[in-house]
C-alpha atoms as a PDB file:
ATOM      1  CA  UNK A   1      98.109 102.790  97.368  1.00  0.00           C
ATOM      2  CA  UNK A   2      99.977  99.189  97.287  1.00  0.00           C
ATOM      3  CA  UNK A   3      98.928  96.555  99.739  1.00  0.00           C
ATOM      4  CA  UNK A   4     102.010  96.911 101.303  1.00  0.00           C
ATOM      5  CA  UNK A   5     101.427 100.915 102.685  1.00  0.00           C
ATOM      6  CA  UNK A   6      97.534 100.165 103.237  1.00  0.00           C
ATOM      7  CA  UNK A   7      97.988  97.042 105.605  1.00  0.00           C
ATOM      8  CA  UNK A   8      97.019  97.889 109.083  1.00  0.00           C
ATOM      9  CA  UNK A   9      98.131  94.901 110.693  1.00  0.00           C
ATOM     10  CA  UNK A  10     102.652  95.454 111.438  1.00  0.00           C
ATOM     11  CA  UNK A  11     104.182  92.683 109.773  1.00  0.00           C
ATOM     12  CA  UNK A  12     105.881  89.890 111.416  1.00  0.00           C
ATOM     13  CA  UNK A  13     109.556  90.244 112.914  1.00  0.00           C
ATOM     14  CA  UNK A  14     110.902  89.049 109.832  1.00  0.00           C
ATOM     15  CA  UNK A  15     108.903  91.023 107.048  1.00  0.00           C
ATOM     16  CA  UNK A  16     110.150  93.874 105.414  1.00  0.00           C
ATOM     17  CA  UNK A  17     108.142  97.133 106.962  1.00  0.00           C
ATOM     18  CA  UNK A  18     109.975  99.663 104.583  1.00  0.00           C
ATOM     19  CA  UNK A  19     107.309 101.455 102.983  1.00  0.00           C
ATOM     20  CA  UNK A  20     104.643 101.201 105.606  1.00  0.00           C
ATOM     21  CA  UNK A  21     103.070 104.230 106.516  1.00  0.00           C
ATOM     22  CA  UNK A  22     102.303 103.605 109.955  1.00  0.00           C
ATOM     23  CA  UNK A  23     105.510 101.999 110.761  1.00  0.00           C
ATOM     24  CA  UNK A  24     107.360 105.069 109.035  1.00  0.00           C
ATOM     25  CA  UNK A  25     104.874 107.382 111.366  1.00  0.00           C
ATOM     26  CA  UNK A  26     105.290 105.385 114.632  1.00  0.00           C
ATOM     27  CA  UNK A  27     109.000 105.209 114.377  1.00  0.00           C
ATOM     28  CA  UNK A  28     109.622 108.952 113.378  1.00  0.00           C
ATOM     29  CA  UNK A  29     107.210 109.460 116.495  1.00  0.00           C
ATOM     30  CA  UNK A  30     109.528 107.670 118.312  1.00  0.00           C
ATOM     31  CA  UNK A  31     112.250 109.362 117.795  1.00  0.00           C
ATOM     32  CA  UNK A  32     110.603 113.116 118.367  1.00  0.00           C
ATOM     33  CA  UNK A  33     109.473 111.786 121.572  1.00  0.00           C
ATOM     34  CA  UNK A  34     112.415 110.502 122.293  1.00  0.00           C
ATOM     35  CA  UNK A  35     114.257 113.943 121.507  1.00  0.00           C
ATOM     36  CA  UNK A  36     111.601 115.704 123.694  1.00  0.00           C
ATOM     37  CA  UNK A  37     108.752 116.475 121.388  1.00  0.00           C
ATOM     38  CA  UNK A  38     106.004 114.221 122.654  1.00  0.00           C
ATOM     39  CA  UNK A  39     102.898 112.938 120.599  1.00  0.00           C
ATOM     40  CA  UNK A  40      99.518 114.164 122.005  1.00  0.00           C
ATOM     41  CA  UNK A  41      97.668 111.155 121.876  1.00  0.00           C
ATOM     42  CA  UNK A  42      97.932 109.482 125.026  1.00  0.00           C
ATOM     43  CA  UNK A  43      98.316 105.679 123.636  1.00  0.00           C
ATOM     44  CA  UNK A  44     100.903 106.725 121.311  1.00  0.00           C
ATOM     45  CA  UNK A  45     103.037 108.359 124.490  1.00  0.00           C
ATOM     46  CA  UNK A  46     101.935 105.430 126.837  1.00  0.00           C
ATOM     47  CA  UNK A  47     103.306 102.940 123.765  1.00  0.00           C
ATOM     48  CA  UNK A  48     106.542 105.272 122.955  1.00  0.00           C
ATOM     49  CA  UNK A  49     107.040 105.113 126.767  1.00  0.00           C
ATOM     50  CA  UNK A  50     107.004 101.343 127.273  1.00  0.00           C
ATOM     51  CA  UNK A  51     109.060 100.443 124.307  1.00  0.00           C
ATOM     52  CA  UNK A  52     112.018 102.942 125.590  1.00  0.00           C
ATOM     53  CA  UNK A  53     111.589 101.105 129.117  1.00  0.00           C
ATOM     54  CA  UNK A  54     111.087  97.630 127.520  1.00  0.00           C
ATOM     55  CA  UNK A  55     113.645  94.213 127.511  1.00  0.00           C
ATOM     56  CA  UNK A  56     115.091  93.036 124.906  1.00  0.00           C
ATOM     57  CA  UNK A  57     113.055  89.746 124.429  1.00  0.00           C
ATOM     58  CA  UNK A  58     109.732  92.652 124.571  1.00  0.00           C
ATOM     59  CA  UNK A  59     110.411  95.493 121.864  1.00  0.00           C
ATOM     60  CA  UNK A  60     109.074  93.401 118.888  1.00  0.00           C
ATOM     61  CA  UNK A  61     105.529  93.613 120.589  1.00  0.00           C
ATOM     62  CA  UNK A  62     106.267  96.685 122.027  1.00  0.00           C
ATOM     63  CA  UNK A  63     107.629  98.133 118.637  1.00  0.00           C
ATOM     64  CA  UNK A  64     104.480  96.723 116.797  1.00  0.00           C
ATOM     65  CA  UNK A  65     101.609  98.127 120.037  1.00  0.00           C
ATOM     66  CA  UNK A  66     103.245 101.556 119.474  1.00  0.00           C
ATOM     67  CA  UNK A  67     102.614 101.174 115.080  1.00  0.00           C
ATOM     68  CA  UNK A  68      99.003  99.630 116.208  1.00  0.00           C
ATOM     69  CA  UNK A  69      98.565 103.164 118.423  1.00  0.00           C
ATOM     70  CA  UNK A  70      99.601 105.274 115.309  1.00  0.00           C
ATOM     71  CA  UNK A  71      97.363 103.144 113.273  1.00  0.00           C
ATOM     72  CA  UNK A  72      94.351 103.553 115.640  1.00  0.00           C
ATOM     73  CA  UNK A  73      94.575 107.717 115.816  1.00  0.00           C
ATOM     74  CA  UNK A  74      95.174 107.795 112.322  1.00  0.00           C
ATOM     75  CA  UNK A  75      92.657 106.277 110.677  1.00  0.00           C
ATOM     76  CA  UNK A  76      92.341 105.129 107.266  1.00  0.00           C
ATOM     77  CA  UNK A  77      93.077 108.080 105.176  1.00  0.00           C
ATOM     78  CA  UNK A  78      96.261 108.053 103.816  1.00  0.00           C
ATOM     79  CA  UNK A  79      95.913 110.724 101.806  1.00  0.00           C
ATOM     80  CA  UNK A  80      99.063 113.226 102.028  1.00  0.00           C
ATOM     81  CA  UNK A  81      97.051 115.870 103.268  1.00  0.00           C
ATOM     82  CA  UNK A  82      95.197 113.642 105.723  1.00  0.00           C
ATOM     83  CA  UNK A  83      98.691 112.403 107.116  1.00  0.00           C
ATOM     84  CA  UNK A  84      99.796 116.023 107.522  1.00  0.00           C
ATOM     85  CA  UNK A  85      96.886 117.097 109.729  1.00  0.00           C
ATOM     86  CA  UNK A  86      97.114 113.830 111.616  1.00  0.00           C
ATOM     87  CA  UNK A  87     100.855 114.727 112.313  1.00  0.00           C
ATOM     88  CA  UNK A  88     100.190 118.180 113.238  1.00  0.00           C
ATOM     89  CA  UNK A  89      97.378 117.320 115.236  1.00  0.00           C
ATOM     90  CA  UNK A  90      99.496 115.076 117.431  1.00  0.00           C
ATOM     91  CA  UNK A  91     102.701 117.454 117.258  1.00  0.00           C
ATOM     92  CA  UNK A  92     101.254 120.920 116.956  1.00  0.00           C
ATOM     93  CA  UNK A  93     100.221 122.826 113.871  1.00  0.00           C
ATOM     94  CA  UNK A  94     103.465 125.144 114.601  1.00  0.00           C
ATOM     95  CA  UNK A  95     105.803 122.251 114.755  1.00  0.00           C
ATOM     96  CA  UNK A  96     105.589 120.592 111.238  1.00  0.00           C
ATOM     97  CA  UNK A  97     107.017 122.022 108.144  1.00  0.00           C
ATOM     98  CA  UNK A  98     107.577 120.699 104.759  1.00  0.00           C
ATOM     99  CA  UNK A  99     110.885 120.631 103.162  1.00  0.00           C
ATOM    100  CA  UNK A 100     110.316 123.535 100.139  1.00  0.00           C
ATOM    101  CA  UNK A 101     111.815 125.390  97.059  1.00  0.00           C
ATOM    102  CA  UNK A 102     110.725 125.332  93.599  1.00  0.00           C
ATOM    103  CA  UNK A 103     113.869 123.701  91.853  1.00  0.00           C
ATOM    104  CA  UNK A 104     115.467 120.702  92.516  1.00  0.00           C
ATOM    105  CA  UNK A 105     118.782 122.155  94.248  1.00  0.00           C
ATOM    106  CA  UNK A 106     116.496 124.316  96.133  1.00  0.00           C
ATOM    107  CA  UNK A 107     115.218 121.220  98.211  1.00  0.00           C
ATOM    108  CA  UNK A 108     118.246 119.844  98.068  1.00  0.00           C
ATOM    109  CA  UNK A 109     119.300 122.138  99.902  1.00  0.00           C
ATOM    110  CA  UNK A 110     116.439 122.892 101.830  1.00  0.00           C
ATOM    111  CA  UNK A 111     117.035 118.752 103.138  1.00  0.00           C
ATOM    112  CA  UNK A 112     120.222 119.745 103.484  1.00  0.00           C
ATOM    113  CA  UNK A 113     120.118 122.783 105.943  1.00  0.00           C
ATOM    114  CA  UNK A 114     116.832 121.293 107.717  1.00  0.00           C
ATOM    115  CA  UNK A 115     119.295 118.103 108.465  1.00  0.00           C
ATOM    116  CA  UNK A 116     122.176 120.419 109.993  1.00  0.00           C
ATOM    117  CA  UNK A 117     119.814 122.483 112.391  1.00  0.00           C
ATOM    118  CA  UNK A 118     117.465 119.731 113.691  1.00  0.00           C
ATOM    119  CA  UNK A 119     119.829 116.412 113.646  1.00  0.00           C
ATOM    120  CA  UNK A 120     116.426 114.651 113.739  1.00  0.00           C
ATOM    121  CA  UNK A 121     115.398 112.446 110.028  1.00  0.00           C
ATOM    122  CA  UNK A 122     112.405 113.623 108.180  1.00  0.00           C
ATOM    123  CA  UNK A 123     109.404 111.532 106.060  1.00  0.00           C
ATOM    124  CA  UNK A 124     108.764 112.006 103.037  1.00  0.00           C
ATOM    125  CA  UNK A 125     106.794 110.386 100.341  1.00  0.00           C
ATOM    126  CA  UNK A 126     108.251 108.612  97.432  1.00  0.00           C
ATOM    127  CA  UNK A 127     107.203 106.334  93.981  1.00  0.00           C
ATOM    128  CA  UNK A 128     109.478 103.124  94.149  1.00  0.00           C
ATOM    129  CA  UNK A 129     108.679  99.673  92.887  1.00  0.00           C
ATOM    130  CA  UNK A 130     107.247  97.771  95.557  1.00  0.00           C
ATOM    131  CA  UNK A 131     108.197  93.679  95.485  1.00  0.00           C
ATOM    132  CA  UNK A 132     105.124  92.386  93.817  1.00  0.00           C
ATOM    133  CA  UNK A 133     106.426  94.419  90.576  1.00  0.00           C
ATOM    134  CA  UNK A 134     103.560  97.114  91.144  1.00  0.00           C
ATOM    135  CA  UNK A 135     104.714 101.110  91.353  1.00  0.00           C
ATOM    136  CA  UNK A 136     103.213 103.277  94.146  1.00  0.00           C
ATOM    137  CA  UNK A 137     103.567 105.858  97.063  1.00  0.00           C
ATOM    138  CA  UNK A 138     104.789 105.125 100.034  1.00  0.00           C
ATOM    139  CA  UNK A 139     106.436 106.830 103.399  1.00  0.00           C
ATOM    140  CA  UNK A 140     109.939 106.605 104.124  1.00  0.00           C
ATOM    141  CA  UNK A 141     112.329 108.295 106.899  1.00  0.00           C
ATOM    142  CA  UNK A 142     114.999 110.477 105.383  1.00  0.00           C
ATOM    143  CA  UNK A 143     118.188 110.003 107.902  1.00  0.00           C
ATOM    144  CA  UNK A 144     120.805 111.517 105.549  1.00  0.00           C
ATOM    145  CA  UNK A 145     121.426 114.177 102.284  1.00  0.00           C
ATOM    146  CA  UNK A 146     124.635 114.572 100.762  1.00  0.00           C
ATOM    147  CA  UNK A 147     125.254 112.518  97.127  1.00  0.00           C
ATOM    148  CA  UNK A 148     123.362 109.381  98.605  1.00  0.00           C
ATOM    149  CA  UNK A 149     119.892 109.968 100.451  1.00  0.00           C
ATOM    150  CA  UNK A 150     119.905 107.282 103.589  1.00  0.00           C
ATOM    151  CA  UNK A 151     116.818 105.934 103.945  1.00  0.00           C
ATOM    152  CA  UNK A 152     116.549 105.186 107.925  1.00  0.00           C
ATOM    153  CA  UNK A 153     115.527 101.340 109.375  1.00  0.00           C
ATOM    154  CA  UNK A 154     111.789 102.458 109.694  1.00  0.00           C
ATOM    155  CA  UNK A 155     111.851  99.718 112.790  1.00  0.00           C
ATOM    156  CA  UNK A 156     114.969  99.903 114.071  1.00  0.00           C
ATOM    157  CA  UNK A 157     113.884  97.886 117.394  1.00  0.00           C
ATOM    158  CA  UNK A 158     113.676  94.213 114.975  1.00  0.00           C
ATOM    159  CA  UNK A 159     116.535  92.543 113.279  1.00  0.00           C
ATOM    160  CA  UNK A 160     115.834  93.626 109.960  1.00  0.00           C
ATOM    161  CA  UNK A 161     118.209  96.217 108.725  1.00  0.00           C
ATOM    162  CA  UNK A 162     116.543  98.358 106.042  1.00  0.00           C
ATOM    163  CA  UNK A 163     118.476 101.499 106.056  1.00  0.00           C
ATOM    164  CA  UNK A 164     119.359 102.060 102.246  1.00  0.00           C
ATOM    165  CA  UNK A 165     121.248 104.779 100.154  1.00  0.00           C
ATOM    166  CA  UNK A 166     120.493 105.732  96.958  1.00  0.00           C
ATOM    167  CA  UNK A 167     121.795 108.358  94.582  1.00  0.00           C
ATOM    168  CA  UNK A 168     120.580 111.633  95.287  1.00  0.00           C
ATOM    169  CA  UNK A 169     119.462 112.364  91.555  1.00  0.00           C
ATOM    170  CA  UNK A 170     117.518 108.607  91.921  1.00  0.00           C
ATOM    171  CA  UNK A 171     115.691 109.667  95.646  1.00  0.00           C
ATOM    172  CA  UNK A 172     114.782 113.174  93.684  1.00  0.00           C
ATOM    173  CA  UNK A 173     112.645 112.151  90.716  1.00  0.00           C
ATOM    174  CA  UNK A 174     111.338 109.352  93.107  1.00  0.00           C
ATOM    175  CA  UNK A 175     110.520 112.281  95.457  1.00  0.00           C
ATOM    176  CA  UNK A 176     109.161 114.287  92.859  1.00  0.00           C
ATOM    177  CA  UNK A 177     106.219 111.623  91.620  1.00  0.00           C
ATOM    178  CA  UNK A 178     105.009 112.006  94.674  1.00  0.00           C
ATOM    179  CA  UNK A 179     104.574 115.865  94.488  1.00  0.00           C
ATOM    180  CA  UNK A 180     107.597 116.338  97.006  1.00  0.00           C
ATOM    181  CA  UNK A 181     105.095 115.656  99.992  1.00  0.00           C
ATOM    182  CA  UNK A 182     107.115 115.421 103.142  1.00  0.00           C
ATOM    183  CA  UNK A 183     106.977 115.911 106.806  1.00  0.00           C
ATOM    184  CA  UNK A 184     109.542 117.890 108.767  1.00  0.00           C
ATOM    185  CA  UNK A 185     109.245 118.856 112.520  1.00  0.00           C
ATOM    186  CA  UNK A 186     110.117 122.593 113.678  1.00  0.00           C
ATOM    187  CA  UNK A 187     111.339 123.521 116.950  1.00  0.00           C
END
């Protein structure tokens, strides 16, 4: 894993936190709990809680207690099975899926159809080219699948906008390095 998805401390307001794991985690935590589907660790709901109640001038440090909270229950394996347990320990073993089929249009799809029924973005882990010219894995938020894949702002509460597109075709072999791991949540 790069230095980049391993730190545990959030970056300041003006670093890039695509690629983080716990920032990915936190803010697709966020948004479940914001949709209803609440986190059972009681930090991560008290944190999730005070940054949708939170000023303006706050959600920075509000943003980055709620990542710290994700951090904490977490722990420090990052392993893509050890991220899936975490998740469905906080969500419920019934309530996370994985986005499946054995060929590429087959996820495609699958992205696809999960995306029209649930509205909500999922994670998955990719291979990209991190800044420091090393290759690794690392989490991102899936927001949108038709010929472009939209990565989502994984910290959408600071005033760095890092939503992305890429090619479809691009996202899938990136997707594919990494085994096709990804995290979906089921109603």
């Amino acid at each position: 894993m790069s230095d980049q998805e391993q730190s545990a401390t959030p970056a300041p307001e003006t670093a890039a936190k695509a690629g983080h794991l716990g920032v990915a985690l936190a803010t697709w935590l966020f948004i479940l709990d914001d949709a209803g589907h609440r986190p059972a660790d009681p930090a991560i709901q008290a944190a999730c809680d005070a940054l949708r109640e939170g000023t303006s001038g706050e959600v920075d440090a509000l943003g980055q207690a709620l990542v710290a909270a994700v951090e904490a229950s977490l722990g420090t394996d990052s392993s893509v099975d050890a991220v899936k347990a975490w998740v469905a320990s906080q969500l419920g073993e019934v309530h996370v899926g994985s986005i499946g089929g054995t060929s590429r249009d087959e996820r495609t799809r699958s992205m696809r159809t999960y995306q029209f029924h649930t509205s909500l973005p999922f994670v998955a882990c990719i291979f990209d080219r991190f800044p420091d010219g090393s290759v690794g894995p690392h989490w991102v938020m899936i927001e949108r699948v038709s010929e472009t894949v939209t990565c989502m702002d994984p910290y959408p509460w600071d005033d760095l906008d890092e939503e992305y597109a890429q090619p479809l075709t691009d996202f899938m072999v990136k997707w594919e390095l990494a085994d096709c791991a990804s995290l979906t949540f089921i109603a």
